[in-house]
PDB file of N, CA and C in Angstrom:
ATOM      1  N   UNK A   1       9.236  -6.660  25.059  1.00  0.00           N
ATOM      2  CA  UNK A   1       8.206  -7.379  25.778  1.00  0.00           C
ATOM      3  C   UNK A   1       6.852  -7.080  25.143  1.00  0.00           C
ATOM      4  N   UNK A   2       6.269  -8.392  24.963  1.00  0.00           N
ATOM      5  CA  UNK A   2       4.616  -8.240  24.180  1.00  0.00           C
ATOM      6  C   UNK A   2       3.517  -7.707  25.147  1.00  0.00           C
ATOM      7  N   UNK A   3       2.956  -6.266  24.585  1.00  0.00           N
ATOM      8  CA  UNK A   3       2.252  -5.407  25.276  1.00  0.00           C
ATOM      9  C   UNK A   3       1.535  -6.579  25.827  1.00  0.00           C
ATOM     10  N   UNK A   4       0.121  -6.439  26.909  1.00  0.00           N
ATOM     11  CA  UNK A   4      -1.069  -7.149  27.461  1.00  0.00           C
ATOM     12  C   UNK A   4      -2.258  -6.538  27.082  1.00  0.00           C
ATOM     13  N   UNK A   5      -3.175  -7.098  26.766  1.00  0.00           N
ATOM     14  CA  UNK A   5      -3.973  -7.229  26.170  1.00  0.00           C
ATOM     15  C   UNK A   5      -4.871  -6.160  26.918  1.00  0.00           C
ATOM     16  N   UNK A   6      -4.735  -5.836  28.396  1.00  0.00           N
ATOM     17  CA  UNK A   6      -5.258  -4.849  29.156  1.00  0.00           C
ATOM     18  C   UNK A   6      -4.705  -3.737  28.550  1.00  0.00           C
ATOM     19  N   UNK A   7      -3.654  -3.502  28.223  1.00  0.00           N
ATOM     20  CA  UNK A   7      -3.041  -2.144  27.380  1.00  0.00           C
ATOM     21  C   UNK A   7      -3.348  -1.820  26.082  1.00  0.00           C
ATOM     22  N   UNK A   8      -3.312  -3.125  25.145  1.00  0.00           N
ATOM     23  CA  UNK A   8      -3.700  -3.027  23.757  1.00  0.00           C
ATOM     24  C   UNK A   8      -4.706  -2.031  23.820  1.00  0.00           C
ATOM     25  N   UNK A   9      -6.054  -2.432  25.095  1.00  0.00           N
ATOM     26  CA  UNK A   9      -7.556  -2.007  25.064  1.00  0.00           C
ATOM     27  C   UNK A   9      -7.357  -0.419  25.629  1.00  0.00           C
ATOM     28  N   UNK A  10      -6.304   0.215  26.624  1.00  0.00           N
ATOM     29  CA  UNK A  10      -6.628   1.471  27.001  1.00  0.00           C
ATOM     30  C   UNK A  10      -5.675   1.767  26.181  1.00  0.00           C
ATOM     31  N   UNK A  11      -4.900   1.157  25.614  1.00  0.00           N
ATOM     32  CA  UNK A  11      -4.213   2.777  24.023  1.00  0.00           C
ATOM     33  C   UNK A  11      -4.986   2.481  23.168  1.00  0.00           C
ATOM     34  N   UNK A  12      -6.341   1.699  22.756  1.00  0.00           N
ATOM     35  CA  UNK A  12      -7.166   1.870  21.985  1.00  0.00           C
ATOM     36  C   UNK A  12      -8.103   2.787  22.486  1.00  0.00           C
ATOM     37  N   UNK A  13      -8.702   2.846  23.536  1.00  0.00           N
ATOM     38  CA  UNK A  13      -9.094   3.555  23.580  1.00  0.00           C
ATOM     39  C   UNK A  13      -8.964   5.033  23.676  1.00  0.00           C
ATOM     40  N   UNK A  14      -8.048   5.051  24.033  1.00  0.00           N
ATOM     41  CA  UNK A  14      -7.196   6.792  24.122  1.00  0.00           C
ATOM     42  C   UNK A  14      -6.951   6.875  22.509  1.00  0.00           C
ATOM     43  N   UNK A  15      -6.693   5.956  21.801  1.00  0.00           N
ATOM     44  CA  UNK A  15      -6.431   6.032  20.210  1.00  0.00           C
ATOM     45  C   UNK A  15      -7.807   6.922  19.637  1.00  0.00           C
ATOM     46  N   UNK A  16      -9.221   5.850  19.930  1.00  0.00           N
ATOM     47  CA  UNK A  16     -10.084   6.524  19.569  1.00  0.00           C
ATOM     48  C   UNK A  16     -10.577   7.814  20.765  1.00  0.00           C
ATOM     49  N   UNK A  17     -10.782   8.139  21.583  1.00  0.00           N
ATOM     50  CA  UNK A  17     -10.599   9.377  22.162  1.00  0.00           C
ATOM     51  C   UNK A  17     -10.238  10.685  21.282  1.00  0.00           C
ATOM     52  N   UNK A  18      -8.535  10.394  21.374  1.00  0.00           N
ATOM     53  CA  UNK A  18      -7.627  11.724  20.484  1.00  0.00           C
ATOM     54  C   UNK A  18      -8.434  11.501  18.549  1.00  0.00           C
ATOM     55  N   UNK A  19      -8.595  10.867  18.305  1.00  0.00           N
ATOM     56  CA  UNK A  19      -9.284  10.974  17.088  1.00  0.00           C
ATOM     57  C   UNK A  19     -10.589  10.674  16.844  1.00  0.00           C
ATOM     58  N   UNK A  20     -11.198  10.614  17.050  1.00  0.00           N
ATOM     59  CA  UNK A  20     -13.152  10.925  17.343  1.00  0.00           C
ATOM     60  C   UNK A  20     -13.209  11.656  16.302  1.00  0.00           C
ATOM     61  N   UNK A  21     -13.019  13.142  16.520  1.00  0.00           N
ATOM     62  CA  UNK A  21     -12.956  14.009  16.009  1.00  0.00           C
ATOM     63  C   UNK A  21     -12.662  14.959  14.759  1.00  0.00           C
ATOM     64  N   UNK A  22     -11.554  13.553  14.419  1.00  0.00           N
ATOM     65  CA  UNK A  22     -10.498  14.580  13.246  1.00  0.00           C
ATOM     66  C   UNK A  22     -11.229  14.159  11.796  1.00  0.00           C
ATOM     67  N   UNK A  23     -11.029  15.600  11.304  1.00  0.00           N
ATOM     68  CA  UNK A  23     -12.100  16.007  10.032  1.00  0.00           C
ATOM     69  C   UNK A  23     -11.081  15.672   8.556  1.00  0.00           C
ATOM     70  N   UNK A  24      -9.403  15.803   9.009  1.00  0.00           N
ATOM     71  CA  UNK A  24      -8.509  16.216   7.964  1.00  0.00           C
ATOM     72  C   UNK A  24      -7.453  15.264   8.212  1.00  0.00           C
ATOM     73  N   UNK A  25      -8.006  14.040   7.175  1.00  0.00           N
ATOM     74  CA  UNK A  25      -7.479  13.535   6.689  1.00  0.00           C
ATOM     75  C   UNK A  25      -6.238  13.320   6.035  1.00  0.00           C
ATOM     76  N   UNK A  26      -5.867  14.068   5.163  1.00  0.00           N
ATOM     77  CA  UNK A  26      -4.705  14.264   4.459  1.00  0.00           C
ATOM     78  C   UNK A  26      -3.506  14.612   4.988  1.00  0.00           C
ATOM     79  N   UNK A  27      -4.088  15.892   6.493  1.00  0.00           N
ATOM     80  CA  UNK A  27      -3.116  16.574   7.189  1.00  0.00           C
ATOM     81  C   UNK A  27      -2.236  15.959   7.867  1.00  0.00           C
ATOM     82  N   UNK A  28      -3.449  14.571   8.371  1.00  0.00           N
ATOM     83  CA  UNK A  28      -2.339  14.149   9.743  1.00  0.00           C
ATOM     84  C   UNK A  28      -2.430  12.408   9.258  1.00  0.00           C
ATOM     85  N   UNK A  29      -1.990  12.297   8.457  1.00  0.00           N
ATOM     86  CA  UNK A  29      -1.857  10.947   7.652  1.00  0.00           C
ATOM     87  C   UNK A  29      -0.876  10.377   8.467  1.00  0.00           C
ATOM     88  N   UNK A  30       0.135  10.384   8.510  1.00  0.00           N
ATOM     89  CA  UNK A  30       1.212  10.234   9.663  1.00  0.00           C
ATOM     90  C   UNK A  30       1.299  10.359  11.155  1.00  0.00           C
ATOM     91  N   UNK A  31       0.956  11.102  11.138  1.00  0.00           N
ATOM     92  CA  UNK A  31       0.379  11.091  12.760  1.00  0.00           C
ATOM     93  C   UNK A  31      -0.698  10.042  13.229  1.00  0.00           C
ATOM     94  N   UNK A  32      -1.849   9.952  12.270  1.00  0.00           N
ATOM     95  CA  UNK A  32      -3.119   8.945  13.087  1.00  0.00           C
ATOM     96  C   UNK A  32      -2.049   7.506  12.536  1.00  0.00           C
ATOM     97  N   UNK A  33      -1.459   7.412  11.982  1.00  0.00           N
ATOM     98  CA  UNK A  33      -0.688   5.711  11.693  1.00  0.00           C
ATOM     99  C   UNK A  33       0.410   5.627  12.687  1.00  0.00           C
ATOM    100  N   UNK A  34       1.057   6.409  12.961  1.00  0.00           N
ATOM    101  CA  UNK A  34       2.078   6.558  14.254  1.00  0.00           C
ATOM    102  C   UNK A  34       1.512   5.992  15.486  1.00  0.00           C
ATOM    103  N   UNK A  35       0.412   6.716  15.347  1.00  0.00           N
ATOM    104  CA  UNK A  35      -0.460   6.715  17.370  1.00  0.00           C
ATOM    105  C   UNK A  35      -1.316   5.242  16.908  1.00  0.00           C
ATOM    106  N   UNK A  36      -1.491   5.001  15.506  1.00  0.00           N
ATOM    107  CA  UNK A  36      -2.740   3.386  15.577  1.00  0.00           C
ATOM    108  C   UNK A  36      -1.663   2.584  15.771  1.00  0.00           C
ATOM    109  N   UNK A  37      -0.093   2.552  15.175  1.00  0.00           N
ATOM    110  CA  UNK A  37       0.805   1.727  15.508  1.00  0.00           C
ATOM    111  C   UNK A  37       1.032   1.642  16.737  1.00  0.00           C
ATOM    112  N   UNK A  38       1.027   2.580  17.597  1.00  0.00           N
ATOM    113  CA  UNK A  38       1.427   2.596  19.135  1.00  0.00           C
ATOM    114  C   UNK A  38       0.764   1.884  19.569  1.00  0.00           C
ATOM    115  N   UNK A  39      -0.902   1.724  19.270  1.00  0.00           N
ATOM    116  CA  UNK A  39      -1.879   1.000  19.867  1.00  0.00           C
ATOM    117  C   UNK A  39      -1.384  -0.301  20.329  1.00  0.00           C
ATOM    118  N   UNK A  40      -0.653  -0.706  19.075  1.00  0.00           N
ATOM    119  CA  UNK A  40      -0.355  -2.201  19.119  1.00  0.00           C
ATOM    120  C   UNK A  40       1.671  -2.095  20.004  1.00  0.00           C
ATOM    121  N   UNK A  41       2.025  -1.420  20.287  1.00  0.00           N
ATOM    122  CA  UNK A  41       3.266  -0.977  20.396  1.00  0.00           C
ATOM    123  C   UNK A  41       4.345  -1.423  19.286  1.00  0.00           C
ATOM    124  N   UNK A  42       4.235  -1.069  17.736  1.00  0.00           N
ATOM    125  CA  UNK A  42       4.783  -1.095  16.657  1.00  0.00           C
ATOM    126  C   UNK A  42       4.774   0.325  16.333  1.00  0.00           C
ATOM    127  N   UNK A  43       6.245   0.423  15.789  1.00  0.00           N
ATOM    128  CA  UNK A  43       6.829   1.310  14.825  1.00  0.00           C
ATOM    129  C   UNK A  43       6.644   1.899  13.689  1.00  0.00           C
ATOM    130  N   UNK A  44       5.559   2.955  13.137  1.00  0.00           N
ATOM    131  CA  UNK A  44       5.986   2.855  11.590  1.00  0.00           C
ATOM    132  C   UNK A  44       6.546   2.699  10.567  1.00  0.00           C
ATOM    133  N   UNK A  45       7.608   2.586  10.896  1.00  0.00           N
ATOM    134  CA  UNK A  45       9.069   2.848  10.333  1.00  0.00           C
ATOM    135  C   UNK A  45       9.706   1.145   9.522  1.00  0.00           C
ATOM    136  N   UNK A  46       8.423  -0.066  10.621  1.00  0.00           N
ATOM    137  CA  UNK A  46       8.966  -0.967  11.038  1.00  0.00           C
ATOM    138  C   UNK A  46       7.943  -1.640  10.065  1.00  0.00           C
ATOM    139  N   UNK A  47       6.438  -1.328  10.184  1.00  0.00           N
ATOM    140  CA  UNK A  47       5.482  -1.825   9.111  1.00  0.00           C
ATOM    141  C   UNK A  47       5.993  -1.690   7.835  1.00  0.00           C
ATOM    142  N   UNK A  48       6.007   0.170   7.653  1.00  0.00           N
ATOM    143  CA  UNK A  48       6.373   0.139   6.196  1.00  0.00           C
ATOM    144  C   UNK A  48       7.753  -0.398   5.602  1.00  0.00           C
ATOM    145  N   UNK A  49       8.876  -0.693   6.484  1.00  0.00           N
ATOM    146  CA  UNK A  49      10.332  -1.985   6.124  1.00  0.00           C
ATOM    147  C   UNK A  49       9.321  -3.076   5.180  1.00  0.00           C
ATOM    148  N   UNK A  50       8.500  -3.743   6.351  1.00  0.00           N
ATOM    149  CA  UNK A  50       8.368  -4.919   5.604  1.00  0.00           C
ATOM    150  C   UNK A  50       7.246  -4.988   4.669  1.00  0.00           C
ATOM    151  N   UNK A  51       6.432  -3.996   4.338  1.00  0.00           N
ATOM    152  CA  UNK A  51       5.347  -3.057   3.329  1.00  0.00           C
ATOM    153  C   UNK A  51       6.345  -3.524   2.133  1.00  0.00           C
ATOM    154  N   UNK A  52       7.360  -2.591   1.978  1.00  0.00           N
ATOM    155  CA  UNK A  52       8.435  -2.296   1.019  1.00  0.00           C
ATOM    156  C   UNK A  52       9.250  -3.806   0.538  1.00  0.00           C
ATOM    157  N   UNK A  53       9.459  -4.298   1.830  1.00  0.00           N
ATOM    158  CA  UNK A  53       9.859  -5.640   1.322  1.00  0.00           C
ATOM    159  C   UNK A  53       9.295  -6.772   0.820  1.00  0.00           C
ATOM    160  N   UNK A  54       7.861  -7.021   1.058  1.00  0.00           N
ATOM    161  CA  UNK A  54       6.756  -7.523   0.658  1.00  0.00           C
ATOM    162  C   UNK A  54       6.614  -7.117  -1.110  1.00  0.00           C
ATOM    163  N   UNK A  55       6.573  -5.682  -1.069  1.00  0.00           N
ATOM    164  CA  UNK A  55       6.324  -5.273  -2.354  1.00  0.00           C
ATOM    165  C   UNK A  55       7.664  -5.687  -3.331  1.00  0.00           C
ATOM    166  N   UNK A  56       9.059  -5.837  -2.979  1.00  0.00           N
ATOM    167  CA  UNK A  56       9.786  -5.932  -4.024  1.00  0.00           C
ATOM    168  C   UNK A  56       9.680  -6.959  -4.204  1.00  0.00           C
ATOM    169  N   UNK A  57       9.519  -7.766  -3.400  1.00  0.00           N
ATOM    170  CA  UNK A  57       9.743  -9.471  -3.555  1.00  0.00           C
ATOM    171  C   UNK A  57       8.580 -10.035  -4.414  1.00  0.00           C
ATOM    172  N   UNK A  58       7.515  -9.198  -4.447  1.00  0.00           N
ATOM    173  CA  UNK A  58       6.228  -9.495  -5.290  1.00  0.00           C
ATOM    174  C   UNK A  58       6.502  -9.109  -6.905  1.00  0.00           C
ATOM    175  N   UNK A  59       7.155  -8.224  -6.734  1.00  0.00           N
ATOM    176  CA  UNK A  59       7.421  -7.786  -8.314  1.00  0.00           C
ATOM    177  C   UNK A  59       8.906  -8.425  -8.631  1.00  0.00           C
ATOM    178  N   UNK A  60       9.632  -9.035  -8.347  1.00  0.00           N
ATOM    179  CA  UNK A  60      10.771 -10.174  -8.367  1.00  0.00           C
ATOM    180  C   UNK A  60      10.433 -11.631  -8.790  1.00  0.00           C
ATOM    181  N   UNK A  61       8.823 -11.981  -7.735  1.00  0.00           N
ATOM    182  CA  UNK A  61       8.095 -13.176  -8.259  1.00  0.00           C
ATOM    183  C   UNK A  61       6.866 -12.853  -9.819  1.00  0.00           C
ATOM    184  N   UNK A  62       6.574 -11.676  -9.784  1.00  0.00           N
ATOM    185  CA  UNK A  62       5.803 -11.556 -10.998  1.00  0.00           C
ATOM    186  C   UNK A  62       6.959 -11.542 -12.345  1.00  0.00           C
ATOM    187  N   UNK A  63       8.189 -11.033 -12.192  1.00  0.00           N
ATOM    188  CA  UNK A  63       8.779 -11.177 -13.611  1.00  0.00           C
ATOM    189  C   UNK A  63       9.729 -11.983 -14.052  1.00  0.00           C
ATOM    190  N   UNK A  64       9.677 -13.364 -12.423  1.00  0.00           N
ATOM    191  CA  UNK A  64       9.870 -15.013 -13.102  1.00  0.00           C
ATOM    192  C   UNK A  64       9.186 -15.527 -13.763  1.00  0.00           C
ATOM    193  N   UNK A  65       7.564 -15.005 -13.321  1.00  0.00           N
ATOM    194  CA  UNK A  65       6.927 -15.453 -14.486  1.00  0.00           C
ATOM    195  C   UNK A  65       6.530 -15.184 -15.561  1.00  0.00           C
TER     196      UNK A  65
END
């Protein structure tokens, strides 16, 4: 079921809340993309599928041509 648009706005805001703050970048690379995916109620797991599939299919169409 497609979140409402009243929710999108309070897990955004609790999104920015829990990260305001964070200095370290590198550390929690995974973690702040986990909780920005939640925002929207998507999966990481589920972006980067079609990230990956996007990307092969691009380099499949670059060496038809």
């Amino acid at each position: 079921m497609p979140l409402s648009w009243n929710e999108i706005r309070d897990r955004a805001m609790a999104f920015t809340r829990e990260w305001s703050e964070e200095c370290s970048e590198d550390a929690e690379a995974k973690s702040f993309w986990d909780a920005f995916f939640h925002v929207f109620g998507i999966h990481r797991r589920r972006v980067a599928s079609l990230i990956l599939g996007l990307a092969w299919n691009a380099r499949v169409f670059v060496r038809a041509i």
